[in-house]
C-alpha atoms as a PDB file:
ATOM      1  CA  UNK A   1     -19.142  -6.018  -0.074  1.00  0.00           C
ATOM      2  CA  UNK A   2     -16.020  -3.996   0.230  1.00  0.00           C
ATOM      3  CA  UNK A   3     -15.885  -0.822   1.555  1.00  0.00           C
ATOM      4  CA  UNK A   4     -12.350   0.447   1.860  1.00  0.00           C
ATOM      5  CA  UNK A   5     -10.917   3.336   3.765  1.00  0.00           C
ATOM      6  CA  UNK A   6      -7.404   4.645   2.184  1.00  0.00           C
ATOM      7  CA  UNK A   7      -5.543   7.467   3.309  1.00  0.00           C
ATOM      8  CA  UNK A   8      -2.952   9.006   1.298  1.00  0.00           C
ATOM      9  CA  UNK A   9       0.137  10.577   3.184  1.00  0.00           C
ATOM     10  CA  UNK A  10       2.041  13.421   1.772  1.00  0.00           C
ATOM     11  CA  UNK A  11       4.964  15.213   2.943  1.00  0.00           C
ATOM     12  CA  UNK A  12       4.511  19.208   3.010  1.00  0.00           C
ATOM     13  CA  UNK A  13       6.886  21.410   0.986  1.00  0.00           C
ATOM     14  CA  UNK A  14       9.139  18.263   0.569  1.00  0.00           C
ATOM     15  CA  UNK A  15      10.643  19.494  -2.383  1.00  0.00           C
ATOM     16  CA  UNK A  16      11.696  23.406  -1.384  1.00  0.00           C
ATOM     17  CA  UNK A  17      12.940  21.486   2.104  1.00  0.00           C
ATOM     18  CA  UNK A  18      15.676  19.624   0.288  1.00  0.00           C
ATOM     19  CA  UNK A  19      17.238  22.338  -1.421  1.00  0.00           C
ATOM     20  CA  UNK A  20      16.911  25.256   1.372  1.00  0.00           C
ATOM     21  CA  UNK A  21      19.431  26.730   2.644  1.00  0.00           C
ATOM     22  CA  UNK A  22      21.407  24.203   0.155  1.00  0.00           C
ATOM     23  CA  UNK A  23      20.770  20.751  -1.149  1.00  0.00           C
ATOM     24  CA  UNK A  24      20.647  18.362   1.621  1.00  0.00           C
ATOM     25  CA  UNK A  25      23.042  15.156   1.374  1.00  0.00           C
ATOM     26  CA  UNK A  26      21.638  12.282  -0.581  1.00  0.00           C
ATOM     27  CA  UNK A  27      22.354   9.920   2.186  1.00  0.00           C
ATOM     28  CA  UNK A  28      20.468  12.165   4.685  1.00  0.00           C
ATOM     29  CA  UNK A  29      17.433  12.083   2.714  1.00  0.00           C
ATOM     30  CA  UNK A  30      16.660   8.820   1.949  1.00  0.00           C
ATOM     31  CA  UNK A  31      17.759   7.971   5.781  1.00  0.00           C
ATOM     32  CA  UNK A  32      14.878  10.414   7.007  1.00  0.00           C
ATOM     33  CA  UNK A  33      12.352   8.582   4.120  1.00  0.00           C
ATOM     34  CA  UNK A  34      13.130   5.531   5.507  1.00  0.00           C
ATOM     35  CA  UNK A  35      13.071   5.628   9.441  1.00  0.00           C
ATOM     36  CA  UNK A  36       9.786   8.141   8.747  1.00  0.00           C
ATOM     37  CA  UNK A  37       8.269   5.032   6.546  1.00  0.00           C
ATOM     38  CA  UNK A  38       9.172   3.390   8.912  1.00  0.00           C
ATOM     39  CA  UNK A  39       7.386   5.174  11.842  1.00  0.00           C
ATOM     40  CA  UNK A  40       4.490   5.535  10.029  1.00  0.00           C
ATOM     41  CA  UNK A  41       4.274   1.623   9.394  1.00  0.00           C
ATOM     42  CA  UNK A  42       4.399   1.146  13.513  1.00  0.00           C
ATOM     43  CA  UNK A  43       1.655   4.448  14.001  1.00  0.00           C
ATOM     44  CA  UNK A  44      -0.569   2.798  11.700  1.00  0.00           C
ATOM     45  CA  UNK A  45      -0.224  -0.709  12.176  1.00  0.00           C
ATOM     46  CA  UNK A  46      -0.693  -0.610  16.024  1.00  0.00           C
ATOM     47  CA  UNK A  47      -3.917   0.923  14.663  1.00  0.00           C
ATOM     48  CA  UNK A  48      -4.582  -2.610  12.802  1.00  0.00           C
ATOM     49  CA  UNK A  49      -4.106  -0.418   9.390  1.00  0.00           C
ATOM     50  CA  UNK A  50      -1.111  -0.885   6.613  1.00  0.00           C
ATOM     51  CA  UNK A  51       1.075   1.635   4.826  1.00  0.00           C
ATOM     52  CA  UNK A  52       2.996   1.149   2.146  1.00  0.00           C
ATOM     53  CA  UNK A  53       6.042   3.456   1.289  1.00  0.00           C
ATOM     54  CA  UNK A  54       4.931   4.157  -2.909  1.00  0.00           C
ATOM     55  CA  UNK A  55       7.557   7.142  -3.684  1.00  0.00           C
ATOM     56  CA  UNK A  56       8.454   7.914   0.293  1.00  0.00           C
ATOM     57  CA  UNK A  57       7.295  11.593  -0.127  1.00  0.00           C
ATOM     58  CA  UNK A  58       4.033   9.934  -0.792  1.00  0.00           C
ATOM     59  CA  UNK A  59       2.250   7.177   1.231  1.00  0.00           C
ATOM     60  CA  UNK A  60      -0.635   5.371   0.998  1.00  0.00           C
ATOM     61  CA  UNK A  61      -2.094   3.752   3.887  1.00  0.00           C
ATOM     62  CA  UNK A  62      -5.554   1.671   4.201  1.00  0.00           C
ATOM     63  CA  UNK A  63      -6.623   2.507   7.616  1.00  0.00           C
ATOM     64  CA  UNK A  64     -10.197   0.951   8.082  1.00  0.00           C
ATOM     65  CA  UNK A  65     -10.967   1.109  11.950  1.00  0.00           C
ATOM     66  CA  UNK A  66      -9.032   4.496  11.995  1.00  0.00           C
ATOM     67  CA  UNK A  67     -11.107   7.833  13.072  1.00  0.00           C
ATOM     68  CA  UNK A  68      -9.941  11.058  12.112  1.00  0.00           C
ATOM     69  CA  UNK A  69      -8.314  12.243  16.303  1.00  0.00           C
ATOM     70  CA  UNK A  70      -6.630   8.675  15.188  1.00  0.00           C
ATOM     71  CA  UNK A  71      -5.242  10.328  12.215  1.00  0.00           C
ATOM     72  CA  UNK A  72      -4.509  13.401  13.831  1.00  0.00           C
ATOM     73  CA  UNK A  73      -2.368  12.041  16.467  1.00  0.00           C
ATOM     74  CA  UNK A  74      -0.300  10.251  13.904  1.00  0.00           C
ATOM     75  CA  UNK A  75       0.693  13.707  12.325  1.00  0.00           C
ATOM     76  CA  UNK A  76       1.519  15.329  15.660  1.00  0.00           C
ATOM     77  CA  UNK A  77       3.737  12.522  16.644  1.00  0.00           C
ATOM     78  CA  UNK A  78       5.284  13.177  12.867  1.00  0.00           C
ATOM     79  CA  UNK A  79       5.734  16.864  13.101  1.00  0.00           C
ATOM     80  CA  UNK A  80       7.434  16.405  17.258  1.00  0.00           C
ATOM     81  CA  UNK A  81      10.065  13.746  15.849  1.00  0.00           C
ATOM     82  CA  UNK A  82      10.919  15.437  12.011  1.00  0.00           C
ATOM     83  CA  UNK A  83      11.618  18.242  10.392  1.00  0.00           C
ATOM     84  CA  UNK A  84       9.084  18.209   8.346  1.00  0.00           C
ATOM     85  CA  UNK A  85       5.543  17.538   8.555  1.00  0.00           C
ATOM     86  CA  UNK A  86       2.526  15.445   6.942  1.00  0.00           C
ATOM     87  CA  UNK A  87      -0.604  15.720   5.525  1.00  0.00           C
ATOM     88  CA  UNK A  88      -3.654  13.446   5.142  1.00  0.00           C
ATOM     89  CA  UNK A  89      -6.441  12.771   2.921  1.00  0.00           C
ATOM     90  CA  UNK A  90      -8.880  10.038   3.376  1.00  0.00           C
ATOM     91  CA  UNK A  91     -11.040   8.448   0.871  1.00  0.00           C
ATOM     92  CA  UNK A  92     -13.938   5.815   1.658  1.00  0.00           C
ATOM     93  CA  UNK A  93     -15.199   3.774  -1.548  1.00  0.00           C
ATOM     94  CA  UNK A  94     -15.933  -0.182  -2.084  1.00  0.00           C
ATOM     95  CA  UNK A  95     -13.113   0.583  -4.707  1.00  0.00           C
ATOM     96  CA  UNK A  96      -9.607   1.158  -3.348  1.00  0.00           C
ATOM     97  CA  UNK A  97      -8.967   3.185  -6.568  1.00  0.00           C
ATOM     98  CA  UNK A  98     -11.785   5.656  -6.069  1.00  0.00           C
ATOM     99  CA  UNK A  99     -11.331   5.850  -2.247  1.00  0.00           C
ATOM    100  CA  UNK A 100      -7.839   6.802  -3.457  1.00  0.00           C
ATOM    101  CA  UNK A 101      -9.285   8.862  -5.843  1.00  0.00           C
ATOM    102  CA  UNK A 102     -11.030  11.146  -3.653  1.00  0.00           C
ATOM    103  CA  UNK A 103      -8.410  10.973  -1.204  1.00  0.00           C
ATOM    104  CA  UNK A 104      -5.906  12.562  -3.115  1.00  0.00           C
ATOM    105  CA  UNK A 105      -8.493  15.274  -4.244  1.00  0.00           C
ATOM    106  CA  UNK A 106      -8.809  16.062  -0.837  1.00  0.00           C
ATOM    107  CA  UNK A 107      -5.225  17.018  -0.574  1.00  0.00           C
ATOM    108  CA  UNK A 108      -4.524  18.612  -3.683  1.00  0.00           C
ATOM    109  CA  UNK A 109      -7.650  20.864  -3.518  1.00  0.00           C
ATOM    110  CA  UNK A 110      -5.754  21.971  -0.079  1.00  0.00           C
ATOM    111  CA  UNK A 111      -2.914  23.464  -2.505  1.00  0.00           C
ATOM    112  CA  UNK A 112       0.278  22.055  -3.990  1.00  0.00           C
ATOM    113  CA  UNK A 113       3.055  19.548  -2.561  1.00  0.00           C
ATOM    114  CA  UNK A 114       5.240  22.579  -2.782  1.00  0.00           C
ATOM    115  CA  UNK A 115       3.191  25.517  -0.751  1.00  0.00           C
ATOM    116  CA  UNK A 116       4.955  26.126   2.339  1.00  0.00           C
ATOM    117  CA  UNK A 117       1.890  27.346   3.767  1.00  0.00           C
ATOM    118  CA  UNK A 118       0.012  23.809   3.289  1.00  0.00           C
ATOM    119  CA  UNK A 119       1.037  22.042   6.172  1.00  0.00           C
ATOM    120  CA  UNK A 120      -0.311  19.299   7.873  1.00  0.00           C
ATOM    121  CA  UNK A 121      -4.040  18.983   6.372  1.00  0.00           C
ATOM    122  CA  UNK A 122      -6.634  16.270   7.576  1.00  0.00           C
ATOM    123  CA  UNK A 123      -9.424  16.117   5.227  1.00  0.00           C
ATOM    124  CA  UNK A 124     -12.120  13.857   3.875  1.00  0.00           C
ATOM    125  CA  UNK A 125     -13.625  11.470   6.251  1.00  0.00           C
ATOM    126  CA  UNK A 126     -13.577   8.145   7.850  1.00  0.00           C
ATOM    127  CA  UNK A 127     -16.137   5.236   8.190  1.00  0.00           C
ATOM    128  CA  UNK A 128     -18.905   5.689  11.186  1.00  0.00           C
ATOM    129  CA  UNK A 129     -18.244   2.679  13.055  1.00  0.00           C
ATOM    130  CA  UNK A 130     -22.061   1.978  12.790  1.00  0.00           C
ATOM    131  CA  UNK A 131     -21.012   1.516   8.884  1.00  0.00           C
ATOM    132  CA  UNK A 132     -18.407  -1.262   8.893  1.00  0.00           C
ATOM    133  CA  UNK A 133     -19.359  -4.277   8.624  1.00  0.00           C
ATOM    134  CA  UNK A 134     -16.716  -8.079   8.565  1.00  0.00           C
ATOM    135  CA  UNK A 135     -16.198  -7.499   4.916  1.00  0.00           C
ATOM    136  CA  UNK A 136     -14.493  -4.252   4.615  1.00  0.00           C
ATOM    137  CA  UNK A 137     -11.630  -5.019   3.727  1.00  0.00           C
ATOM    138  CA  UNK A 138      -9.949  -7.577   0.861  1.00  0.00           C
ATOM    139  CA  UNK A 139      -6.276  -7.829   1.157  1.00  0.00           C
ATOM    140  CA  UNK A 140      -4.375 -10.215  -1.577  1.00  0.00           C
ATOM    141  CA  UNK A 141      -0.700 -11.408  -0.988  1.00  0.00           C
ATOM    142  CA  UNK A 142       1.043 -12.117  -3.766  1.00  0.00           C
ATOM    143  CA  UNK A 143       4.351 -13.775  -3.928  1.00  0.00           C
ATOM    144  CA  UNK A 144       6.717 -15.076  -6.896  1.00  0.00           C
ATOM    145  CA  UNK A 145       6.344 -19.049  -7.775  1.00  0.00           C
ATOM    146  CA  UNK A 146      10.385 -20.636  -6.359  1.00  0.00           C
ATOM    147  CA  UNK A 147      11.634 -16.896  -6.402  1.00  0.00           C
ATOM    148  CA  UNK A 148      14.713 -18.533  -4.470  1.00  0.00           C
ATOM    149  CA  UNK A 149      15.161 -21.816  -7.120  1.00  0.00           C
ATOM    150  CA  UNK A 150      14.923 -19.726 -10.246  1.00  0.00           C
ATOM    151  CA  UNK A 151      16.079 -16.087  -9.161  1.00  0.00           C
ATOM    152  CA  UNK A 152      17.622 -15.993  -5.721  1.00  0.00           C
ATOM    153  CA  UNK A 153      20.304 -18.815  -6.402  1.00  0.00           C
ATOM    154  CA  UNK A 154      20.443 -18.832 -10.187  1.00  0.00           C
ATOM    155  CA  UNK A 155      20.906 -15.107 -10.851  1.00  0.00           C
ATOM    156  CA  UNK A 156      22.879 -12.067 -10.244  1.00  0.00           C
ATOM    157  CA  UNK A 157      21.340 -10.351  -7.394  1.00  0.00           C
ATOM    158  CA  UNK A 158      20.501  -7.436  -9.989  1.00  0.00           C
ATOM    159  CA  UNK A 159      19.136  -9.410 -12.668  1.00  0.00           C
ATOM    160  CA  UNK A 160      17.035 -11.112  -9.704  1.00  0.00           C
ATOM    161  CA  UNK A 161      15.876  -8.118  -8.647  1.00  0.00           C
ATOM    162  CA  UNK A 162      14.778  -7.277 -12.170  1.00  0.00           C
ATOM    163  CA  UNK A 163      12.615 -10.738 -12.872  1.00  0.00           C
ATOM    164  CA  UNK A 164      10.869  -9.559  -9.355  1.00  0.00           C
ATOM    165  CA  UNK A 165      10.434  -5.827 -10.698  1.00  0.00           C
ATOM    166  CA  UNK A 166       9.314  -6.922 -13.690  1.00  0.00           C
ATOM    167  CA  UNK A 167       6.342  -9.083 -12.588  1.00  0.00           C
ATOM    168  CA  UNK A 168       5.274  -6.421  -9.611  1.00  0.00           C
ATOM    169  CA  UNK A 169       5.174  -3.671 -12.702  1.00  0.00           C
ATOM    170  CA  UNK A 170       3.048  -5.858 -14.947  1.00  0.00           C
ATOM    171  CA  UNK A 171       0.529  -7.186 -11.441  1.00  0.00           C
ATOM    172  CA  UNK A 172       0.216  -3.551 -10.681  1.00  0.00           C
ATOM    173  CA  UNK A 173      -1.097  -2.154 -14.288  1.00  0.00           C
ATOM    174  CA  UNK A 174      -2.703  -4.905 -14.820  1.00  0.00           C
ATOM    175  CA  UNK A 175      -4.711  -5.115 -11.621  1.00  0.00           C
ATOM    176  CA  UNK A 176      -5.283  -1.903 -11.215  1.00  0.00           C
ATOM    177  CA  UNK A 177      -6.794  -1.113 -14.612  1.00  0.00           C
ATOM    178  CA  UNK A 178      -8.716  -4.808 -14.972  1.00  0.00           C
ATOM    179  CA  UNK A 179      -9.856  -5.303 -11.119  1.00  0.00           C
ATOM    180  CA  UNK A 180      -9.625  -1.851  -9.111  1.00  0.00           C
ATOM    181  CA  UNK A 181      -6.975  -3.431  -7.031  1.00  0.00           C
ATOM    182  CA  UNK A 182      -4.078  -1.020  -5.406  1.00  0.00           C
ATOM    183  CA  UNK A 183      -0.944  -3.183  -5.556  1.00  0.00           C
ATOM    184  CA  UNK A 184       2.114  -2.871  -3.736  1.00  0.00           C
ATOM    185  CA  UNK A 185       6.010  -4.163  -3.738  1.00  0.00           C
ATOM    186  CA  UNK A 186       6.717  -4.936  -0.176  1.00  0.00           C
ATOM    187  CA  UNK A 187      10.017  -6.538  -0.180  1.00  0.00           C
ATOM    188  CA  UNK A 188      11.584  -9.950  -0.971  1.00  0.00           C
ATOM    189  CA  UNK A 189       9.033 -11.389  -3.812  1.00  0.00           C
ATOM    190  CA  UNK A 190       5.864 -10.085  -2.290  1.00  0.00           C
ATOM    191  CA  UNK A 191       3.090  -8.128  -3.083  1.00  0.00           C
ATOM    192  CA  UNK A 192       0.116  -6.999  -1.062  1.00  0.00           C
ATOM    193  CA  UNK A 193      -2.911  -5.363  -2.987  1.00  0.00           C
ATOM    194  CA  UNK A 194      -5.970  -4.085  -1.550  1.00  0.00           C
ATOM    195  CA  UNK A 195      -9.357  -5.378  -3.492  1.00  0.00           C
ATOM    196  CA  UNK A 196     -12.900  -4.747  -3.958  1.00  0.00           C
ATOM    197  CA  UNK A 197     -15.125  -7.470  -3.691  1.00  0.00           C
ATOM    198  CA  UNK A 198     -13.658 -10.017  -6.541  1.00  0.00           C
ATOM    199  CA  UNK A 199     -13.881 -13.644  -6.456  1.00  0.00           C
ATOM    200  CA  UNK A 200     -11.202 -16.446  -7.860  1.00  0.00           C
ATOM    201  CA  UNK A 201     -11.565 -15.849 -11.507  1.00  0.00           C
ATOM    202  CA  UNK A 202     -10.444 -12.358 -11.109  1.00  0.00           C
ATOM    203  CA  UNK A 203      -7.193 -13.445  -9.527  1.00  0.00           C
ATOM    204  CA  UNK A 204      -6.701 -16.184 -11.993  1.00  0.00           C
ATOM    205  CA  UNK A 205      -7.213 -13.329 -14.549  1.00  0.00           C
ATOM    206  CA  UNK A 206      -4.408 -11.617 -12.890  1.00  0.00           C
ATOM    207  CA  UNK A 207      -2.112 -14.343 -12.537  1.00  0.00           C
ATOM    208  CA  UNK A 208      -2.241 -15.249 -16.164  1.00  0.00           C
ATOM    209  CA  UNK A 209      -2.119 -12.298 -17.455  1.00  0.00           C
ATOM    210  CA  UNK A 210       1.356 -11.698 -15.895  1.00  0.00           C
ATOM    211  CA  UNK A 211       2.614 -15.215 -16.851  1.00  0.00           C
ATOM    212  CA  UNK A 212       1.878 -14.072 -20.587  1.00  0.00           C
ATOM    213  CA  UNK A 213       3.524 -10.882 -20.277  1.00  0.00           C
ATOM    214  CA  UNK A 214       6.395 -11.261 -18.356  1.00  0.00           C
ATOM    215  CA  UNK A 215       6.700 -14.727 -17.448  1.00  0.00           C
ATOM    216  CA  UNK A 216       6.615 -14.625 -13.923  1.00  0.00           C
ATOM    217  CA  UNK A 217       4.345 -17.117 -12.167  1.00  0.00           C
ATOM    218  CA  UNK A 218       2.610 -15.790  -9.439  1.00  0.00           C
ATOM    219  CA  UNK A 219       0.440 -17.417  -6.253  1.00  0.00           C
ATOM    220  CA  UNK A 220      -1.822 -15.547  -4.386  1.00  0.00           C
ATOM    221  CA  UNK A 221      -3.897 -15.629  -0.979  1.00  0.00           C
ATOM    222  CA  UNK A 222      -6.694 -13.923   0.086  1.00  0.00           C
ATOM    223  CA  UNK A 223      -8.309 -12.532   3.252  1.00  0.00           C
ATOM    224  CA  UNK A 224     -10.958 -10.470   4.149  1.00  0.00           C
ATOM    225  CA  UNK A 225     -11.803  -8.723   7.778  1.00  0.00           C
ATOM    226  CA  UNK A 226     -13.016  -5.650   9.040  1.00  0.00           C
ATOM    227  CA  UNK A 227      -9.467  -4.013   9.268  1.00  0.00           C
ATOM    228  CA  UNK A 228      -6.381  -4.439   7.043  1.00  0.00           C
ATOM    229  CA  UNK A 229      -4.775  -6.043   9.828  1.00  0.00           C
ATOM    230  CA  UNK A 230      -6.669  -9.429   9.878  1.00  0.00           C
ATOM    231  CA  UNK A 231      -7.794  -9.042   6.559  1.00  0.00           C
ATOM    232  CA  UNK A 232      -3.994  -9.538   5.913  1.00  0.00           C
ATOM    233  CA  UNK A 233      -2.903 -12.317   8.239  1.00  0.00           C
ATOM    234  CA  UNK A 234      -6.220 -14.290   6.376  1.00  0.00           C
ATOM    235  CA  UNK A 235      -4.104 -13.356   3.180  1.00  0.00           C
ATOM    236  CA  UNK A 236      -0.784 -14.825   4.620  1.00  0.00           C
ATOM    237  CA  UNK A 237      -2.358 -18.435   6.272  1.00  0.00           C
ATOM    238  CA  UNK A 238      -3.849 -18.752   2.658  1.00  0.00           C
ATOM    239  CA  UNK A 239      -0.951 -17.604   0.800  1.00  0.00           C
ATOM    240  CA  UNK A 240       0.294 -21.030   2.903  1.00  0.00           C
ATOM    241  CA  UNK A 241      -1.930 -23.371   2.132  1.00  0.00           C
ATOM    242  CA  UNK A 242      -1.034 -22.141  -2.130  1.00  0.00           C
ATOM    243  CA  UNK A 243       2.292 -23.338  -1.144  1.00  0.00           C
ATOM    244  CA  UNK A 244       1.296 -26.551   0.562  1.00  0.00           C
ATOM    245  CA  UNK A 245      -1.684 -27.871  -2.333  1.00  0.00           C
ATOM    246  CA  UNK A 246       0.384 -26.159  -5.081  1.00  0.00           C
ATOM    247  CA  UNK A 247      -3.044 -24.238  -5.742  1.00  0.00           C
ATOM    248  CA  UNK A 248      -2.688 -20.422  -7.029  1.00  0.00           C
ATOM    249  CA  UNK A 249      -5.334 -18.898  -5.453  1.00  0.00           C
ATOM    250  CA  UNK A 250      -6.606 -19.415  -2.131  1.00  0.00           C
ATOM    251  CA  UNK A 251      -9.276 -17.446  -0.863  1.00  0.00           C
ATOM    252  CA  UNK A 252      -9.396 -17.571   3.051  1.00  0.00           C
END
């Protein structure tokens, strides 16, 4: 049995920040997105948790083993190296979907992306430690069948890039809406998704349903731990053994 703990990360008064005095330089932007993605990818994983970067102004991170003075320090280190600052809502559900659900309730009901006077909320709340249990968490890494043989070194690097986009798109919709599963692009031809509690067939679902659509052949591995961490290295080593016994689902 899953029980997931997702936290969704929001800049405050993003939006108004980028045009005041003036707009702000294009370049400087997306550098400040990127090293604070960054950051936040080295707060939270030496915390055994993952965050992925979504739309940059928004984050969603699955931080099982993570209390809430955890969470807290994460935002003051935020707010003493940027300009701006973050806030945090944190859902707990055997769904990722509805802990992400409830997490983003908690930060809308706080007031809009855009109030300057919003800054930095913490709300919702994180798993007693006396509630977690070895199952928690179900992480899924998906990667592209010979990316490199029929993309990489066929292709444009654009049109590449578009075979790759083009099965991530489909795996996300798909999984989401069929499985509860919160998938997300990483980089290269992978994809990490965090999953309730679903066995093979759901994954072979997944898979196929992809291959139909777009025609992009997928492989998958599966872990599951008590924190996203592990739960994600069990992904990778089966992910492995996929490529070794030409299976395309392995769950660890």
């Amino acid at each position: 049995m899953t029980n997931a703990q997702v936290t969704l990360i929001q800049i405050d008064n993003y939006g108004p920040w980028t045009v005041t005095p003036e707009p702000r330089r294009e370049v400087d932007l997306q550098t400040l997105q990127s090293r604070l993605y960054a950051d936040l990818s080295q707060l939270i994983g030496n915390r055994e948790g993952y965050v992925f970067f979504t739309r940059f102004d928004n984050m969603i991170a699955v931080t099982n083993g993570m209390d809430e003075a955890d969470h807290a320090m994460i935002q003051e280190s935020v707010s003493n190296r940027y300009p701006v600052t973050v806030s945090f809502g944190v859902g707990v559900d055997p769904s990722p979907v509805e802990a992400l659900s409830a997490a983003t309730d908690h930060i809308q009901d706080a007031g809009s992306a855009q109030e300057a006077d919003r800054t930095e909320i913490l709300r919702g709340t994180t798993l007693d430690p006396d509630e977690r249990t070895d199952d928690d968490v179900q992480i899924a890494h998906f990667d592209v069948n010979d990316a490199t043989g029929k993309y990489t070194d066929q292709l444009n690097a654009f049109d590449s890039f578009i075979h790759i986009e083009q099965g991530y798109a489909e795996l996300m919709r798909y999984f989401r809406r069929a499985h509860d599963g919160l998938s997300f692009f990483v980089g290269g031809d992978n994809v990490i998704a965090v999953c309730p509690d679903l066995d093979e067939e759901a994954y072979q679902d997944a898979i196929r349903h992809v291959q139909d659509t777009v025609e992009v052949e997928l492989k998958v591995g599966v872990g599951q731990a008590a924190n996203p961490q592990t739960a994600g290295m069990a992904a990778k080593h089966a992910l492995e053994e996929c490529r070794e016994d030409g299976d395309r689902v392995v769950i660890d």
